[in-house]
N, C-alpha and C. Protein backbone atom coordinates (compact mmCIF):
# COMPACT_ATOMS: atom_id res chain seq x y z
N UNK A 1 0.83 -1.21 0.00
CA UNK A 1 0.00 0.00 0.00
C UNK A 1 0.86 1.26 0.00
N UNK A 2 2.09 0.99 0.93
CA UNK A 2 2.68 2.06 0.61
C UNK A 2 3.84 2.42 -0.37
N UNK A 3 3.63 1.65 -1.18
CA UNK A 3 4.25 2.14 -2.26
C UNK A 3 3.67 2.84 -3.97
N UNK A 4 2.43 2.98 -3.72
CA UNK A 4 1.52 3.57 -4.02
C UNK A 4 2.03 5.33 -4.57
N UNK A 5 3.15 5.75 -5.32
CA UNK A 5 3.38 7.26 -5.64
C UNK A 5 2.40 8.02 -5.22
N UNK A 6 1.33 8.18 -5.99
CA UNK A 6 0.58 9.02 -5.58
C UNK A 6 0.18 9.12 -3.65
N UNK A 7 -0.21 8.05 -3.41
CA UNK A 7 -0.39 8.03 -1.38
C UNK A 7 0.93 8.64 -0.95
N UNK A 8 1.75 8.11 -1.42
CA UNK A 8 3.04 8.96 -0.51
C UNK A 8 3.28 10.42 -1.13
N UNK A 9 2.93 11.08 -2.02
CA UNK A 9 2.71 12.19 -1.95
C UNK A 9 1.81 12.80 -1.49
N UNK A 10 0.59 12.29 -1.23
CA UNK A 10 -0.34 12.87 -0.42
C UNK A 10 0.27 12.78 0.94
N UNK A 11 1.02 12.11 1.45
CA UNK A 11 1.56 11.70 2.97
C UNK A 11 2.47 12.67 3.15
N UNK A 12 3.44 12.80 2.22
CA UNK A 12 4.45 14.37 1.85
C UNK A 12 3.40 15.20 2.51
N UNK A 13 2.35 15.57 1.49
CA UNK A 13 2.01 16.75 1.43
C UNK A 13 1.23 17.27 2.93
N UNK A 14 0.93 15.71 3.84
CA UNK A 14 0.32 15.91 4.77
C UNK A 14 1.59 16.37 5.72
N UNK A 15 2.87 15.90 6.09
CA UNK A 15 3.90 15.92 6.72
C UNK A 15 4.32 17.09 6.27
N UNK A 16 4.77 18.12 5.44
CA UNK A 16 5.07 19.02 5.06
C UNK A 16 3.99 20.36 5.60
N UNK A 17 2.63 20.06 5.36
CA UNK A 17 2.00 20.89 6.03
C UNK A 17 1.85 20.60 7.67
N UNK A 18 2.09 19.51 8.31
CA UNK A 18 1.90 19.26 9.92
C UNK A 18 3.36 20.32 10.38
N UNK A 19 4.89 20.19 9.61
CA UNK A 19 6.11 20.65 10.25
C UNK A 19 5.90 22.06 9.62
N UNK A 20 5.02 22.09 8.91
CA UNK A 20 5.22 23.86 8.89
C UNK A 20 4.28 24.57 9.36
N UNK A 21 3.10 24.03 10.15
CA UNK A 21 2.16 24.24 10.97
C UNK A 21 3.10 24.49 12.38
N UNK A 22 3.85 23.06 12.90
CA UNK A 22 4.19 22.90 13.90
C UNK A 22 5.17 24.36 14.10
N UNK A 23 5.92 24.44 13.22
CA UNK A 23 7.64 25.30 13.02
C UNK A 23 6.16 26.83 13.07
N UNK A 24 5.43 26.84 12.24
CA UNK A 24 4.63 28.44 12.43
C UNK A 24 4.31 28.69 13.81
N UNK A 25 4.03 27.56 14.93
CA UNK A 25 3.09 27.55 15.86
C UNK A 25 3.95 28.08 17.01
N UNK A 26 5.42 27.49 16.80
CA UNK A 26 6.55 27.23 17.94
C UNK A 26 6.90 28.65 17.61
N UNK A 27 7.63 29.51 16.68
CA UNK A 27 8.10 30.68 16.38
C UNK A 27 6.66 32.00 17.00
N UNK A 28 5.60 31.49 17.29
CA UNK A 28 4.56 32.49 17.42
C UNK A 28 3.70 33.46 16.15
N UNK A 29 3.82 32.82 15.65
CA UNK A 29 3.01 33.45 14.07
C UNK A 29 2.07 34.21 14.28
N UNK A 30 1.28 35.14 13.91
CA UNK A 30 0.26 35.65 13.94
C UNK A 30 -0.46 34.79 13.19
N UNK A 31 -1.73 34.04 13.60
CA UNK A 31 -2.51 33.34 12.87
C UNK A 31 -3.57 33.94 11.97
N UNK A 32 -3.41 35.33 11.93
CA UNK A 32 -4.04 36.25 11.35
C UNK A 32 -3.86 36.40 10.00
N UNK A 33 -1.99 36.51 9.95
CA UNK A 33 -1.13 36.85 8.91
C UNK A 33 -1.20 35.16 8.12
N UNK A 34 -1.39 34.26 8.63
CA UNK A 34 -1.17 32.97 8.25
C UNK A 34 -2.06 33.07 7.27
N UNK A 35 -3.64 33.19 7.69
CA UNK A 35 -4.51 33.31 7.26
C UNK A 35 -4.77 34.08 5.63
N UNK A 36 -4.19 35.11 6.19
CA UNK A 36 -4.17 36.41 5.09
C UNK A 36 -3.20 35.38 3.82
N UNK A 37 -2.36 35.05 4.19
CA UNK A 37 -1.11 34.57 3.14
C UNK A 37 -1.11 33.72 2.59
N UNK A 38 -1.73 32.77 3.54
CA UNK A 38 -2.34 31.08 2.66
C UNK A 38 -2.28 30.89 1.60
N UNK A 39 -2.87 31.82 0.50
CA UNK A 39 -3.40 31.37 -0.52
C UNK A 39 -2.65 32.21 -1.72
N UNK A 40 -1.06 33.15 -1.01
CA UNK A 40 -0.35 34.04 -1.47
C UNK A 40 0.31 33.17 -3.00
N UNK A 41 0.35 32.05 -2.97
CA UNK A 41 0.90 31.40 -3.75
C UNK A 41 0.21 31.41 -5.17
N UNK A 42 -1.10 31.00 -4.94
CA UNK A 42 -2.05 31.18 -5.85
C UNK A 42 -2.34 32.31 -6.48
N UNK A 43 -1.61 32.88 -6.52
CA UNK A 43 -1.63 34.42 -7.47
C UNK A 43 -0.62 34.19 -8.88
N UNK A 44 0.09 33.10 -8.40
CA UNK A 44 0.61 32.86 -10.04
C UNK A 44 -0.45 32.37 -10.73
N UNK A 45 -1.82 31.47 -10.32
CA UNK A 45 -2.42 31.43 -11.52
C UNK A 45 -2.79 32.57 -12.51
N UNK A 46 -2.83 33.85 -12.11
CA UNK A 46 -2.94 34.87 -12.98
C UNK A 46 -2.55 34.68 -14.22
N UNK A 47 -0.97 34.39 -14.18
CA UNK A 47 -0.17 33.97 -15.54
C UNK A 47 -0.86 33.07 -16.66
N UNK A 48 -1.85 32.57 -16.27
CA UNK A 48 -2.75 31.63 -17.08
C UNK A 48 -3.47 32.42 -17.85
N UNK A 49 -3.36 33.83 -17.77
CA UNK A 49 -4.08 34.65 -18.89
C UNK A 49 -3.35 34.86 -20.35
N UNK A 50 -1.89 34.69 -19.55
CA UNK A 50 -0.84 34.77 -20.70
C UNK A 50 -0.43 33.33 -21.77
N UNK A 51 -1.88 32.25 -21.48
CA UNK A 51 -1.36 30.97 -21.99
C UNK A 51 -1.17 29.69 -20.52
N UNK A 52 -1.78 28.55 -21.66
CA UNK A 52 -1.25 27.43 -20.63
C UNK A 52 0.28 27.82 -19.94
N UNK A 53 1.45 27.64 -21.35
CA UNK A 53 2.74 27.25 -20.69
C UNK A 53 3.11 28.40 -19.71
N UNK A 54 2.61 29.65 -19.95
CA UNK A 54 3.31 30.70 -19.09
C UNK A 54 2.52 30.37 -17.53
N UNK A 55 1.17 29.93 -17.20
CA UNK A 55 0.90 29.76 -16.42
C UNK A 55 1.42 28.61 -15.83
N UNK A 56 1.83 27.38 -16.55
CA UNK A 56 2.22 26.20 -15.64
C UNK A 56 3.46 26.98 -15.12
N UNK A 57 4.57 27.32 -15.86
CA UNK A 57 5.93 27.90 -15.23
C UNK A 57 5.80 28.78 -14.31
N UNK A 58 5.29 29.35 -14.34
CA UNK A 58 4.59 30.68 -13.07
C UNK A 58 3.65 29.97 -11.94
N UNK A 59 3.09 29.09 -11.98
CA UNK A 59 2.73 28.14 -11.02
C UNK A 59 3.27 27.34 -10.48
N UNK A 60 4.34 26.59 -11.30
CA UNK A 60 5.35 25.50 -10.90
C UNK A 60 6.75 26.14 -10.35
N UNK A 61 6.53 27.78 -10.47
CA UNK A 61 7.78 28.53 -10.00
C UNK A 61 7.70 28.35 -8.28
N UNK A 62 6.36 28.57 -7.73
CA UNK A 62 6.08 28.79 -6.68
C UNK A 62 5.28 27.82 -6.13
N UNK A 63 5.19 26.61 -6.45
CA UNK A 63 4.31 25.59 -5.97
C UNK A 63 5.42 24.27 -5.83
N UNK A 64 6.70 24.71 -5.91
CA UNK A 64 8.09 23.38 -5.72
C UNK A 64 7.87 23.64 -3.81
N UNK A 65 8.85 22.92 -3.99
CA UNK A 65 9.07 23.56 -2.33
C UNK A 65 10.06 23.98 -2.23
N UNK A 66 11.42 24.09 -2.75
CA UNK A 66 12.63 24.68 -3.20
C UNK A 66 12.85 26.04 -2.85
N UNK A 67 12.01 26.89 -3.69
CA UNK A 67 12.18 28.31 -3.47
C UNK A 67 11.99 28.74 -1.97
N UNK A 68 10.62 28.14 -1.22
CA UNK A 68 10.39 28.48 0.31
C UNK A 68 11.30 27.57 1.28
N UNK A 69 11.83 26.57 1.09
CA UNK A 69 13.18 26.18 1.81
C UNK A 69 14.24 26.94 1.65
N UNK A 70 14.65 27.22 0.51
CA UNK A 70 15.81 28.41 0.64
C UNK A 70 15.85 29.70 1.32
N UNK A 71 13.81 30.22 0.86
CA UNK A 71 14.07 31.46 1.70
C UNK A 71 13.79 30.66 3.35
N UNK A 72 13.26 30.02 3.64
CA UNK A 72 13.69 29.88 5.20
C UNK A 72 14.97 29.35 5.56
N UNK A 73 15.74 28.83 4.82
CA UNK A 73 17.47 28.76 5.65
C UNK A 73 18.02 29.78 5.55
N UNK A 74 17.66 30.55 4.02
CA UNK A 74 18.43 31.99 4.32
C UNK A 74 17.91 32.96 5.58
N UNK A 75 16.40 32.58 5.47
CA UNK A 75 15.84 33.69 6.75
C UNK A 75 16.66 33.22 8.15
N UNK A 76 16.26 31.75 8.39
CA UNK A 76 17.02 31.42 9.52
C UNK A 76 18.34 31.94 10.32
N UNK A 77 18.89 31.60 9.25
CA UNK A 77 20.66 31.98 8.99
C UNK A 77 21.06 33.47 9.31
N UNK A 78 19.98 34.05 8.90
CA UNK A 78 20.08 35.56 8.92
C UNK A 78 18.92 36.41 10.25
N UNK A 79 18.24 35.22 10.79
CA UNK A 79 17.53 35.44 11.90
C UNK A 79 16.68 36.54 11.65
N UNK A 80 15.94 36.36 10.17
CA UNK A 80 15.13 37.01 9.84
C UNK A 80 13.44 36.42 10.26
N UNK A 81 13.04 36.63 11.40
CA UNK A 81 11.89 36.37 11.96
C UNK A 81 10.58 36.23 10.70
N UNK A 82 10.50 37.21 10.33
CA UNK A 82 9.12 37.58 9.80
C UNK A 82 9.21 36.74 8.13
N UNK A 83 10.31 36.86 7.61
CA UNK A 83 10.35 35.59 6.41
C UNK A 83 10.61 34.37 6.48
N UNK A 84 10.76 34.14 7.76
CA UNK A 84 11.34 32.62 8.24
C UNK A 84 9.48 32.56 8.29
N UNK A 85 8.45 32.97 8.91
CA UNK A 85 7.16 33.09 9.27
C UNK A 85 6.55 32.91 7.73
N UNK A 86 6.79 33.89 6.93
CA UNK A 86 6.37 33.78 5.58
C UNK A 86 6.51 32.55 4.85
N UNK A 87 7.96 31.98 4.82
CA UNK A 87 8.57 30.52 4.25
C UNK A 87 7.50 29.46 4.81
N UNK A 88 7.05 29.32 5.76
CA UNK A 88 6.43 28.13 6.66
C UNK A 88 5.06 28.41 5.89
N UNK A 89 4.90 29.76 5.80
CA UNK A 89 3.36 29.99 5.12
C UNK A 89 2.99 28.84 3.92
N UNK A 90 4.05 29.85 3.02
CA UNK A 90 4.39 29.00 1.79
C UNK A 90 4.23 27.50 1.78
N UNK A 91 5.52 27.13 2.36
CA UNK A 91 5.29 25.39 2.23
C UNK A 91 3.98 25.07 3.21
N UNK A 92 3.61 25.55 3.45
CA UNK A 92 1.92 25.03 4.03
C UNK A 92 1.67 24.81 3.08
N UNK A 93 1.19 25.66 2.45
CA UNK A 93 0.50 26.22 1.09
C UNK A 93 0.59 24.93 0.60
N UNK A 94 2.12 24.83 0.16
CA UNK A 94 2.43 23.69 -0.99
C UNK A 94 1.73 21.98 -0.22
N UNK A 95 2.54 21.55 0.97
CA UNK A 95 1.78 20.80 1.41
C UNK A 95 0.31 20.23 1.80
N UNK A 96 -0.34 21.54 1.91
CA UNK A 96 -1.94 21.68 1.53
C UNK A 96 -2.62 21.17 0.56
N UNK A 97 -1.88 21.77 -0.60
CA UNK A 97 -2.46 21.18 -2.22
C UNK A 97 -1.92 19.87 -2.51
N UNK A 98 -0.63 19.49 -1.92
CA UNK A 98 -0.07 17.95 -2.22
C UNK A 98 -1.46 16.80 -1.02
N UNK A 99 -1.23 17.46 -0.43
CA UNK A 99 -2.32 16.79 0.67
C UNK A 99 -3.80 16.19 -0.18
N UNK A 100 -4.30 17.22 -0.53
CA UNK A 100 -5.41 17.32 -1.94
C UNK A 100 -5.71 16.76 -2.82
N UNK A 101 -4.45 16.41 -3.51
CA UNK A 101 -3.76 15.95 -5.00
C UNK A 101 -3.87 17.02 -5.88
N UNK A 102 -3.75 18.02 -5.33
CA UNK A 102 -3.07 19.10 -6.16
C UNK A 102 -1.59 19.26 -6.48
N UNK A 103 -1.18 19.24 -8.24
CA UNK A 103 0.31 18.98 -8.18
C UNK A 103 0.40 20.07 -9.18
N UNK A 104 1.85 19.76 -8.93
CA UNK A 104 2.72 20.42 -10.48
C UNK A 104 2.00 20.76 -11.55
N UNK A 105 1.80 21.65 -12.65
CA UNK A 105 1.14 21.62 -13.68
C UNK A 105 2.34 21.68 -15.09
N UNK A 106 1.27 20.84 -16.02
CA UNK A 106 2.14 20.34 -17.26
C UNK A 106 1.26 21.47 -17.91
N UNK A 107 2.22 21.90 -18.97
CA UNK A 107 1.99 22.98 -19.49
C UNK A 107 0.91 22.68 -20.72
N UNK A 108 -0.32 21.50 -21.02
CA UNK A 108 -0.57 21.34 -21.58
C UNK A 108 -2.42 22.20 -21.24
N UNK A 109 -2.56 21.96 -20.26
CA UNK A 109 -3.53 22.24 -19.32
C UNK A 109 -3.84 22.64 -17.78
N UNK A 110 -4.54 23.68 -17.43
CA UNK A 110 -4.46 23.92 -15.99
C UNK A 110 -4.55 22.50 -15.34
N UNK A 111 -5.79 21.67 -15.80
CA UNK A 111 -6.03 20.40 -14.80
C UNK A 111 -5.21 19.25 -14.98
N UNK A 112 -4.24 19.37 -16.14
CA UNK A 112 -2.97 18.29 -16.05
C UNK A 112 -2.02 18.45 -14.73
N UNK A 113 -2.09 17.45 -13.60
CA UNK A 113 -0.87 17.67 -12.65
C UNK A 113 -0.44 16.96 -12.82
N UNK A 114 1.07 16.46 -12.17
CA UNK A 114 2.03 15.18 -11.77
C UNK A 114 1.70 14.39 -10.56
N UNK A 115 0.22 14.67 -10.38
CA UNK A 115 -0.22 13.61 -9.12
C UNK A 115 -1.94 12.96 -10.01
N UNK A 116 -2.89 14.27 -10.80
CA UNK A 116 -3.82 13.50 -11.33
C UNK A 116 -4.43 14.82 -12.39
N UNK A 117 -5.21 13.95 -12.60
CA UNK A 117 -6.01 15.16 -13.49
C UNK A 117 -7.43 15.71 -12.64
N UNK A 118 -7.30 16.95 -12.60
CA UNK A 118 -8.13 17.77 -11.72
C UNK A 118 -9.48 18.29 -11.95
């Protein structure tokens, strides 16, 4: 059962959003600002006005988890409170939609992901 790709990305996506829940909760977040930001990610779909491919790349820019791990080691590192807070937002975010089976998008279609078709 558990070798199932798709289940263990949903299990990712659940574990990814529990440690960046946990890491938001321990630092003192404003659950206000959490709130507000949630869904900060989702503003690359905009780019979908400019075309499938510009929207998958502009979605898949900010829906890796890559970019918000870097900015939280750099925030860390640099004991930057309030983007270390932002980063955790983010990979919520991402772990949220993996949780879902919301994935990656192939530039063929918004509802083509790398977990299902939506």
């Amino acid at each position: 059962m558990l070798t199932h790709p798709r289940l263990l990305l949903h299990l990712e996506g659940i574990a990814a959003l529990a440690a960046s829940l946990y890491g938001y909760r321990h630092l003192h977040g404003s659950w206000l600002w959490f709130a507000v930001l949630f869904l900060f990610p989702d503003l690359a779909m905009i780019a979908y006005a400019a075309g499938a491919q510009a929207g998958a790349a502009a979605y898949n820019l900010v829906h890796n988890e890559g970019l918000p791990i870097l900015l939280a080691l750099v925030s860390f590192h640099q004991r930057h409170r309030s983007t270390l807070l932002f980063a955790l937002i983010w990979l919520a975010h991402i772990g949220f939609d993996r949780m879902l089976g919301y994935g990656l998008k192939y530039p063929t279609h918004f509802k083509d992901t790398h977990l299902q078709r939506v």
